[in-house]
Protein backbone atom coordinates (compact mmCIF):
# COMPACT_ATOMS: atom_id res chain seq x y z
CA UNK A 1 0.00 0.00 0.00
CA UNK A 2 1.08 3.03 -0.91
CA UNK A 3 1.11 5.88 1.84
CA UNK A 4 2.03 9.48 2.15
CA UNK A 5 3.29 11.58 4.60
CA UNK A 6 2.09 15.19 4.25
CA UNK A 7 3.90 17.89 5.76
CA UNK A 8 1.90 21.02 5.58
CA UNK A 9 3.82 22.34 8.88
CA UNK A 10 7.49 23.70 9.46
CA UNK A 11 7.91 21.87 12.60
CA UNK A 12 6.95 18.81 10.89
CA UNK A 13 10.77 18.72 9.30
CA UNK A 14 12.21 18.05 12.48
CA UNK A 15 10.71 14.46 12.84
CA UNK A 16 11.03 14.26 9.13
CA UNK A 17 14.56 14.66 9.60
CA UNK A 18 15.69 13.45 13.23
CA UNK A 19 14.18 9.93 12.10
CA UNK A 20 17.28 9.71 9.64
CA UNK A 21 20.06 11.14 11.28
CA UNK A 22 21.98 8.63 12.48
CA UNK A 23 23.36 5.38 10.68
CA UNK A 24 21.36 3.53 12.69
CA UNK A 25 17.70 5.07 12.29
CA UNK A 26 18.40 5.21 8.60
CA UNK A 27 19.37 1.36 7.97
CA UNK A 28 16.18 0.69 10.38
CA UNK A 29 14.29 2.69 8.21
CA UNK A 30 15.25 1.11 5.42
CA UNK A 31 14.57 -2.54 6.59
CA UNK A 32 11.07 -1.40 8.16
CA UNK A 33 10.50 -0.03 4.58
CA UNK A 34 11.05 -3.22 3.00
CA UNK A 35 9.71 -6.00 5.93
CA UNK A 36 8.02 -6.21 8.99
CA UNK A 37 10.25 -6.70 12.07
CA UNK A 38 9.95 -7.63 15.76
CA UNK A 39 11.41 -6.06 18.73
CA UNK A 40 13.50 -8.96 19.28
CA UNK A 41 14.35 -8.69 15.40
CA UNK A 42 15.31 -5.19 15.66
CA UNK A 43 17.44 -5.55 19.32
CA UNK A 44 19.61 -8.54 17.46
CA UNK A 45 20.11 -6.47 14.58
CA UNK A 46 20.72 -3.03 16.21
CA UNK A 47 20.93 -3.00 19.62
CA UNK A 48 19.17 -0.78 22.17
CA UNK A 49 19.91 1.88 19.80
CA UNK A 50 17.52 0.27 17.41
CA UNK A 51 14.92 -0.21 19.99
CA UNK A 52 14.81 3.57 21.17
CA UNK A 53 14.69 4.69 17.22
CA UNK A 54 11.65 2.05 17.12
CA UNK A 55 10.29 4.08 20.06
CA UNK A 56 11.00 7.70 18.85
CA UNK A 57 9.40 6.15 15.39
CA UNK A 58 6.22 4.90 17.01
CA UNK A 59 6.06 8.66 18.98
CA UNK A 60 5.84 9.96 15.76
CA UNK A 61 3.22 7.57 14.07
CA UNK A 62 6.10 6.91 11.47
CA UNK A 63 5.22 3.23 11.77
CA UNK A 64 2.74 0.58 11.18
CA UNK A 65 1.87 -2.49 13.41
CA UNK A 66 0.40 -6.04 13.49
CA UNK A 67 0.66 -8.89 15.30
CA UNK A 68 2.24 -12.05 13.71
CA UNK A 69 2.37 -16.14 14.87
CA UNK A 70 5.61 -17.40 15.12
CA UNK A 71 6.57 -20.91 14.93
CA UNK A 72 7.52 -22.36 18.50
CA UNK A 73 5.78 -19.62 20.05
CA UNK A 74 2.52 -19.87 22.37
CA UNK A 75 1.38 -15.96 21.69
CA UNK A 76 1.78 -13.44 18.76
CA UNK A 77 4.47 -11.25 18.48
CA UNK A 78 4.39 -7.20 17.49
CA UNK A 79 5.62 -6.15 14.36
CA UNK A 80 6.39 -2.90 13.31
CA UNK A 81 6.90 -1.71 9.23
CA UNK A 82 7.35 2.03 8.07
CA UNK A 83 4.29 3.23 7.64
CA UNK A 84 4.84 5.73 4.67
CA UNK A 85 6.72 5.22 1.01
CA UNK A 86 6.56 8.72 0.38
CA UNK A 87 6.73 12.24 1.64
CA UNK A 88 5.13 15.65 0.33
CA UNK A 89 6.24 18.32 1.66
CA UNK A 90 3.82 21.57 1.01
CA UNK A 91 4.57 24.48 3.03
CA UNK A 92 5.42 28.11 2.99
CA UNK A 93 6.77 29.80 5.70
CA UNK A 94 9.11 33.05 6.75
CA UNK A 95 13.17 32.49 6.15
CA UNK A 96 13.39 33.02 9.80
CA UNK A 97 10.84 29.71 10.92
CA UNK A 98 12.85 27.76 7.83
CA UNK A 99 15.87 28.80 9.73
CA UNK A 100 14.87 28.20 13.82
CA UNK A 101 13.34 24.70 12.28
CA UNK A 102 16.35 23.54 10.85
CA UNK A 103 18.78 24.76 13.35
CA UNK A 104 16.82 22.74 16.28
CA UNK A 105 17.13 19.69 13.63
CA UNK A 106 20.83 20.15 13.40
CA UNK A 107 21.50 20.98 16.76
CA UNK A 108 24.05 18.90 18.65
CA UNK A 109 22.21 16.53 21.20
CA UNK A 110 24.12 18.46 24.26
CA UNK A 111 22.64 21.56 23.33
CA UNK A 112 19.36 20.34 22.67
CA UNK A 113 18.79 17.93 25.80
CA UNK A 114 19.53 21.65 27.57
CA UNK A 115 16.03 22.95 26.09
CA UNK A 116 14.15 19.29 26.28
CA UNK A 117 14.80 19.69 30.07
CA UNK A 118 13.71 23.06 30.51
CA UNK A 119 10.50 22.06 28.85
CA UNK A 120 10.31 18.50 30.33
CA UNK A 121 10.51 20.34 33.71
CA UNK A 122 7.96 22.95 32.70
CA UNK A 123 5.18 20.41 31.59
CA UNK A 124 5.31 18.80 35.09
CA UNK A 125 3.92 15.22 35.28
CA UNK A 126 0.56 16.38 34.02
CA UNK A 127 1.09 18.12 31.21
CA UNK A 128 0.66 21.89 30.67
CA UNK A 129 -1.23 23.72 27.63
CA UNK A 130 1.11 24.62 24.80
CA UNK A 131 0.73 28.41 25.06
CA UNK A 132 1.43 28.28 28.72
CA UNK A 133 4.40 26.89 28.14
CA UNK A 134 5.91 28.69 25.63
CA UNK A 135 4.78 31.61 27.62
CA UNK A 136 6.89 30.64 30.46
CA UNK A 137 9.91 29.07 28.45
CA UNK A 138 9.72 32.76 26.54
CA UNK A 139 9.79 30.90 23.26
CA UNK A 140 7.91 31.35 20.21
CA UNK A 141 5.69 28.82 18.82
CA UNK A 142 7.86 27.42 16.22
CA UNK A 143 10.57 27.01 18.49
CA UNK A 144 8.50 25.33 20.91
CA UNK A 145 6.77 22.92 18.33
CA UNK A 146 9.88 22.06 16.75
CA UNK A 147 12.05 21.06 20.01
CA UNK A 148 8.75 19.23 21.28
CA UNK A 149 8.34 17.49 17.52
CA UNK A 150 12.20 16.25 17.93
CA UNK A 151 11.64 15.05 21.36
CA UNK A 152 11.62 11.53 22.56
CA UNK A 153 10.47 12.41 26.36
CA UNK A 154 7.80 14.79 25.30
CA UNK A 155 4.48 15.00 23.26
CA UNK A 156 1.76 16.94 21.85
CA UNK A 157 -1.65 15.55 23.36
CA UNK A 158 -3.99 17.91 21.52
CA UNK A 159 -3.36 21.06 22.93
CA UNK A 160 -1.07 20.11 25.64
CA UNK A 161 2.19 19.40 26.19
CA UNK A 162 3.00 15.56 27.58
CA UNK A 163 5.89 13.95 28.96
CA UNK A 164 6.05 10.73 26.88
CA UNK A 165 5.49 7.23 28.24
CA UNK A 166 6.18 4.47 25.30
CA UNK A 167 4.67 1.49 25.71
CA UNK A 168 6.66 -1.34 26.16
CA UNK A 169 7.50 -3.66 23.51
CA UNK A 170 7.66 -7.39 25.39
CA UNK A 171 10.53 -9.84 24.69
């Protein structure tokens, strides 16, 4: 099936982009683009590294999921596949969103996990609305959206900001 992934936002680059920016997010992507794969498939073949990209790809509904029989084995397992072929990417927006959008993309995971904590503190354990937040953090909304977007401890819940909880894949 053929499926497409519309971007119509700025600040949905930075997922766009995060989900293939290391060697190993991009060969997962790859192989979910071509089969369906397990956890357990995905930890022998990449490690815990592969299994927080499988998170931080299910946060971002970048994935697809069914359950499969195994041979030897009393239950189903999970499997996960990428969920789109293709990406369209139709928006306009001000040099200076284009700019803040790919700069928190690029940024080097030091800096960022600076911001992520300020927010992650700021949402609490409840969750906060987004323009409180932004309010407090003194950020504009792009800024915001974009280091929440490239998050994998934080979430957009309608209008709220969430800390993340993924659910656990079992063995």
């Amino acid at each position: 099936m053929h499926r497409i992934k519309v971007v119509n936002d700025m600040s949905e680059l930075v997922p766009v982009l995060r989900a293939v920016d290391t060697p190993v997010k991009l060969a997962l992507v790859q192989r979910l683009a071509e089969s369906w794969l397990t956890a357990q498939d995905i930890e022998k073949e990449y490690g815990k590294e592969g299994i927080k990209a499988l998170q931080f790809f299910e946060k971002l509904k970048l994935i697809d999921t069914r359950w499969v029989a195994r041979e030897g084995r009393k239950t189903p397992d999970k499997s996960f596949h990428f969920y789109y072929s293709t990406v369209n990417i139709n928006t306009t927006a001000p040099l200076a969103e284009v700019s803040e959008i790919l700069s928190i993309a690029s940024m080097p995971d030091k800096d960022y996990a600076k911001f992520e904590h300020r927010i992650y503190e700021a949402v609490g354990e409840t969750g906060r609305f987004f323009s409180d937040v932004a309010e407090e953090l003194g950020m504009s909304p792009t800024r915001l959206k974009g280091l929440v977007k490239r998050s994998d401890k934080l979430e957009y819940r309608g209008h709220r900001i969430e800390r993340f909880h993924a659910e656990p894949n079992p063995p």
